[in-house]
Protein backbone atom coordinates (compact mmCIF):
# COMPACT_ATOMS: atom_id res chain seq x y z
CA UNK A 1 -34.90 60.01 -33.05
CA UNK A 2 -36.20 57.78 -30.22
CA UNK A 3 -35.62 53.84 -30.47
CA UNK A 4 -38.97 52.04 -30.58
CA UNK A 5 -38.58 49.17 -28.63
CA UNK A 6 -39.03 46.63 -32.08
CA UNK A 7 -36.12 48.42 -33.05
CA UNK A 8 -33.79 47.83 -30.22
CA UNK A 9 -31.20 45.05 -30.77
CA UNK A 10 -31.93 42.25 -27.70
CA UNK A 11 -28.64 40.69 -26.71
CA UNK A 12 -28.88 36.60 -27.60
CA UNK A 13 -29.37 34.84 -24.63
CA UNK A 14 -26.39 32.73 -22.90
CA UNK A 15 -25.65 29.71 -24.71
CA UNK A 16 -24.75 26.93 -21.82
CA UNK A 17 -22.52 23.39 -22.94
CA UNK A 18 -24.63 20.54 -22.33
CA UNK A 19 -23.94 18.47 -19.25
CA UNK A 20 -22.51 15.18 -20.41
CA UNK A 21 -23.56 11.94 -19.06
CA UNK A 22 -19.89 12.06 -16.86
CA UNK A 23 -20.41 14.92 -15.48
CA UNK A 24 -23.60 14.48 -14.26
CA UNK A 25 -22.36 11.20 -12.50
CA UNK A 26 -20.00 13.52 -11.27
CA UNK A 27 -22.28 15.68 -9.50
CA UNK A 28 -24.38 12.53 -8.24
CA UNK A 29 -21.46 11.43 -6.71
CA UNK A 30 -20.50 15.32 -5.18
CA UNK A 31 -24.40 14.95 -3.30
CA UNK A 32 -23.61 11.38 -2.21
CA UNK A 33 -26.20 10.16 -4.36
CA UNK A 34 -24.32 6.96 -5.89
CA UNK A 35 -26.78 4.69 -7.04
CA UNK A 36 -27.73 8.03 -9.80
CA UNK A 37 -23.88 7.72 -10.17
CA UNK A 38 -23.91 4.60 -11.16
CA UNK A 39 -26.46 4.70 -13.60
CA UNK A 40 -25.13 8.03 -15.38
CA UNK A 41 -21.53 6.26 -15.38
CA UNK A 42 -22.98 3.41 -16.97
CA UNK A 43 -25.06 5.82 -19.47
CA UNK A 44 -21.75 7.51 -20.50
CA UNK A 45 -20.38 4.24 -20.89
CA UNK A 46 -22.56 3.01 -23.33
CA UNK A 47 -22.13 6.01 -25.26
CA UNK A 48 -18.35 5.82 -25.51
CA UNK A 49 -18.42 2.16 -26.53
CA UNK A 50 -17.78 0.63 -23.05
CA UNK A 51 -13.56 1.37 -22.88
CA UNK A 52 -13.44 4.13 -21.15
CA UNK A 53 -11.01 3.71 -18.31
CA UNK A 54 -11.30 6.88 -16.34
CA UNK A 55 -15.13 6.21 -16.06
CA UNK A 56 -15.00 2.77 -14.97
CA UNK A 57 -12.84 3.78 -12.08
CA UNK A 58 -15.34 6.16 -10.84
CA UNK A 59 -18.10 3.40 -11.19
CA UNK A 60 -16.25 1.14 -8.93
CA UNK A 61 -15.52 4.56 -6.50
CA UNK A 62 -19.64 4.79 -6.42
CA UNK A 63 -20.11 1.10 -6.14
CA UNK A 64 -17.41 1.07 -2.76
CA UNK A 65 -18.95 3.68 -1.61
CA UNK A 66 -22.41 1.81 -1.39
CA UNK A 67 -20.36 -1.05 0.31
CA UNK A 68 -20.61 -3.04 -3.05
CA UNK A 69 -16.99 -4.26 -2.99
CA UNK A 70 -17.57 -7.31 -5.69
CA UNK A 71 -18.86 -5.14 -8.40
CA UNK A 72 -16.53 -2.68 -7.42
CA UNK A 73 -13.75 -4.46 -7.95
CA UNK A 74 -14.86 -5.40 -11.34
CA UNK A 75 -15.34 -2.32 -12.21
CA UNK A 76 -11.75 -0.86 -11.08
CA UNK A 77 -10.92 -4.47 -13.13
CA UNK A 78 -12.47 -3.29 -16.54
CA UNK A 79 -10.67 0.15 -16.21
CA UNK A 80 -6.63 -1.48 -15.87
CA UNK A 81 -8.35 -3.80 -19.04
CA UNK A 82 -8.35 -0.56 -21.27
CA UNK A 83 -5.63 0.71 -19.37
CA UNK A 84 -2.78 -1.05 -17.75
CA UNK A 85 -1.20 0.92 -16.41
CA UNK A 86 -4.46 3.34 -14.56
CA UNK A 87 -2.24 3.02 -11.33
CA UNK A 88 -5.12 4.32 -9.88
CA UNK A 89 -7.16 1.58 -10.69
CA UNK A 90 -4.73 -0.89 -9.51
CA UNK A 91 -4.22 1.07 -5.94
CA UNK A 92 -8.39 0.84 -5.62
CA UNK A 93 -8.80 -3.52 -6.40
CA UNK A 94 -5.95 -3.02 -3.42
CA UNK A 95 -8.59 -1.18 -1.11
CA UNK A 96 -11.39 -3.86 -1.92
CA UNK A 97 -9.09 -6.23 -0.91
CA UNK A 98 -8.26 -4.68 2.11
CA UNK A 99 -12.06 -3.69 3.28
CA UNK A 100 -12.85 -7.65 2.39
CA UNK A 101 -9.58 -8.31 5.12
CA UNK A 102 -7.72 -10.09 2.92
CA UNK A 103 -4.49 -7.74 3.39
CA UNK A 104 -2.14 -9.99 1.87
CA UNK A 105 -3.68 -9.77 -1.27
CA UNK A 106 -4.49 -5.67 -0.91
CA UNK A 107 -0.56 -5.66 -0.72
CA UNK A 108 -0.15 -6.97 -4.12
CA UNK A 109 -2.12 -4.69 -5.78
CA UNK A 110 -0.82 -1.51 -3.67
CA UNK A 111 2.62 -1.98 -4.23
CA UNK A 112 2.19 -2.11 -8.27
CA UNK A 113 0.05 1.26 -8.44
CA UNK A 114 3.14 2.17 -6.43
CA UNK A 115 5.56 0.83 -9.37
CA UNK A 116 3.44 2.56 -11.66
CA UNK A 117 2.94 5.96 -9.79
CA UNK A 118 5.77 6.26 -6.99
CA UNK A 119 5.10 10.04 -5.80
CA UNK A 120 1.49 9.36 -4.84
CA UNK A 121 1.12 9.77 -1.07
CA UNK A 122 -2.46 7.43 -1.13
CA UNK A 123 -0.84 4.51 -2.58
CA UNK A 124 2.21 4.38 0.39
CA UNK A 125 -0.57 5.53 2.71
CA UNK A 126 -2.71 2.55 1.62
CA UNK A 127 0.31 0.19 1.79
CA UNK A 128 1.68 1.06 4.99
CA UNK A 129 -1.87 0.25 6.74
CA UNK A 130 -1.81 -3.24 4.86
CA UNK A 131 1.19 -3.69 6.63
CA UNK A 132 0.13 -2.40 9.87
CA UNK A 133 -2.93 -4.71 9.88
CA UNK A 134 -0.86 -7.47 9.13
CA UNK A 135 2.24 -6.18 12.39
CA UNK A 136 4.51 -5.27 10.13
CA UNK A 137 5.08 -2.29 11.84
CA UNK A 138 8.49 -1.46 10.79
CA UNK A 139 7.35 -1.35 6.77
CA UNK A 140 4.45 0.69 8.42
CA UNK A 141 6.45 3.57 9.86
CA UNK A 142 8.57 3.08 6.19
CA UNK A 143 5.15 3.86 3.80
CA UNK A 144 3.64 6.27 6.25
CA UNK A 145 6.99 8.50 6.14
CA UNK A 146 6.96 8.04 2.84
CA UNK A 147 3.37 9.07 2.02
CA UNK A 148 3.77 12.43 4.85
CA UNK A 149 6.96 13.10 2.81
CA UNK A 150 5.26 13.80 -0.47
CA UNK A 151 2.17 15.17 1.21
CA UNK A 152 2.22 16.75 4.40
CA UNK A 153 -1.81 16.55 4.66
CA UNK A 154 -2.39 13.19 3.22
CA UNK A 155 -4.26 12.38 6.70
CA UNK A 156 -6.46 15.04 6.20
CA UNK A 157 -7.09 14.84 2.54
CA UNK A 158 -9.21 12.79 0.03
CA UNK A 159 -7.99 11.65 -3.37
CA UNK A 160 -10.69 11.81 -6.11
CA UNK A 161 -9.34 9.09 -8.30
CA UNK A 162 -8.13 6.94 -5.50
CA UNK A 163 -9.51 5.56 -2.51
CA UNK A 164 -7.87 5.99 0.79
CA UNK A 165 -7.90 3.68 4.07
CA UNK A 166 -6.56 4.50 7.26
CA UNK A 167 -5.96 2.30 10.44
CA UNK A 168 -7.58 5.29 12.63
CA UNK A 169 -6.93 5.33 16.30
CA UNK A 170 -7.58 1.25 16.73
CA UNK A 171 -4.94 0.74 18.93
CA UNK A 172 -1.87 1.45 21.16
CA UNK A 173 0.68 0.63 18.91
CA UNK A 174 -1.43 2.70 16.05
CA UNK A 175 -0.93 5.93 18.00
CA UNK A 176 3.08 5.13 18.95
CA UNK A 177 3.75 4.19 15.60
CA UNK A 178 1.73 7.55 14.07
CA UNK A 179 3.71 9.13 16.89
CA UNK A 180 7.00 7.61 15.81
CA UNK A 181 6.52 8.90 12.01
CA UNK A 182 5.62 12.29 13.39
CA UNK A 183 9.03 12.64 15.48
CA UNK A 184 11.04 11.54 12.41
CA UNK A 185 9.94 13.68 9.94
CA UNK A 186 9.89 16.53 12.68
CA UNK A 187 6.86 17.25 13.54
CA UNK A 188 6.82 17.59 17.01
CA UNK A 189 4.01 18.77 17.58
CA UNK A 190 1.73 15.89 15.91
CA UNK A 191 3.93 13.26 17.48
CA UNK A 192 3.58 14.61 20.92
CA UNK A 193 -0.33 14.30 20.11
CA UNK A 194 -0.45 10.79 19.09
CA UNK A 195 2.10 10.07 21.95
CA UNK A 196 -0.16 11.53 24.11
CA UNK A 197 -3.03 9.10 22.62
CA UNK A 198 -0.78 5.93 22.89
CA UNK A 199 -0.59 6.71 27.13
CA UNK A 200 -4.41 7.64 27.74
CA UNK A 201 -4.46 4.12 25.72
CA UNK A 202 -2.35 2.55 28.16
CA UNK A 203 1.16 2.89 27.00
CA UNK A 204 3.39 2.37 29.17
CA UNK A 205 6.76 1.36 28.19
CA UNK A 206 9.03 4.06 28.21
CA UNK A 207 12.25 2.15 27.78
CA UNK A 208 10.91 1.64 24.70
CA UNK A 209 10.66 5.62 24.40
CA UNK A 210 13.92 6.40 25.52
CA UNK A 211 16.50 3.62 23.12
CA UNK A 212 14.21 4.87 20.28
CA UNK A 213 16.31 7.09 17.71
CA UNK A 214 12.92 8.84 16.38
CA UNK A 215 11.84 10.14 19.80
CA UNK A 216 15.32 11.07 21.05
CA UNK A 217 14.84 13.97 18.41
CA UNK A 218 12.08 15.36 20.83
CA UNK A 219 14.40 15.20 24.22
CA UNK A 220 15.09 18.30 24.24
CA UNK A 221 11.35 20.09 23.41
CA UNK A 222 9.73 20.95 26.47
CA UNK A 223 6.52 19.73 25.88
CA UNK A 224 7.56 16.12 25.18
CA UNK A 225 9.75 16.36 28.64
CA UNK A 226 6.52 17.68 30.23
CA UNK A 227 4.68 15.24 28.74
CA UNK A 228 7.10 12.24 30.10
CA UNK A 229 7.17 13.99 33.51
CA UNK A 230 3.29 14.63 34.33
CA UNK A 231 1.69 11.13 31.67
CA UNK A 232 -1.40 11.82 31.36
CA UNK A 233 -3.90 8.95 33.15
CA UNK A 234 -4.61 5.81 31.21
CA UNK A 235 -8.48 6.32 30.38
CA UNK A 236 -10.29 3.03 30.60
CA UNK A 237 -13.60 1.68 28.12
């Protein structure tokens, strides 16, 4: 017998989860859109009694991000208050430090998220160009191996829970030093780039190339001995 149509069973329609208050902070924050972060965040925190750590951290993300490094900082503050030891957290008062060029104290703060969390590339990253800011460029070349060591692509990668600064291409001694790192670990390749950077920059001390111990591993690849032969011209501003 035919099925009327009153008859026929209709399949219930999709039941979706609600979107919390996070989340859609979250996806604020994906379209760049971080003053409707910020107020979401803050939503969710009021509804969760004001101690949630994780959230607080990605408040102070969204307040950086809009250049607001005081409340920021207070934010990344009230999430190591619920939780000491949100390494994190720690790591990003570091990078408001550092944006507000006050390196000495960014130091501080990067070297205990690296007590607390001492396989996360960022952190050494972050470090190492506090110290490269301040000339310390041996402890430079030391965090930057370190953070390349546990991730190969940190210089090409974001973290989402940590903030990241870089000392990108602002001088000389940036792209020997990157250069340096590279032929340790190497990588030819990469530190044959930034070496090639460093003289269109005006490098031009290769005494300094030849007693190093890092770049003596490249002697014998072609393209650095090329490179050495035929420099490329300095290009001047």
């Amino acid at each position: 017998m035919p099925i009327n149509s009153s008859q026929a069973s209709v399949a219930p329609a999709p039941s979706f989860a609600p979107v919390s208050l996070e989340m859609r902070g979250d996806i604020y924050m994906a379209r760049k859109s971080y003053e409707d972060a910020v107020d979401y965040y803050s939503r969710a925190l009021r509804q969760t009694g004001f101690s949630n750590a994780a959230i607080w951290n990605k408040m102070g993300i969204a307040f950086q991000q809009e250049a607001n490094l005081r409340l920021a900082r207070k934010a990344y503050q009230r999430a190591i208050h619920y939780q000491r030891n949100f390494a994190a957290a720690w790591n990003n008062v570091g990078t408001t430090f550092y944006l507000a060029h006050k390196d000495k104290k960014s130091i501080k703060f990067y070297r205990h998220a690296i007590t607390l969390e001492p396989s996360n590339p960022s952190f050494h990253l972050n470090l190492g160009t506090a110290f490269y800011r301040r000339r310390k460029y041996k402890e430079t070349v030391e965090q930057y191996r370190q953070a390349l060591t546990l991730d190969p692509d940190i210089l090409i990668q974001n973290s989402k829970t940590g903030t990241i600064v870089q000392a990108r291409g602002s001088s000389v001694e940036y792209y020997f030093y990157m250069a340096k790192v590279f032929a340790s670990l190497g990588r030819n390749k990469e530190a044959i780039r930034y070496l090639r950077h460093a003289l269109e920059d005006g490098f031009h001390n290769y005494r300094r190339l030849v007693s190093d111990p890092d770049f003596m591993k490249l002697k014998s690849d072609p393209a650095y001995v090329s490179l050495l032969k035929n420099p490329p011209m300095a290009i001047k501003d």
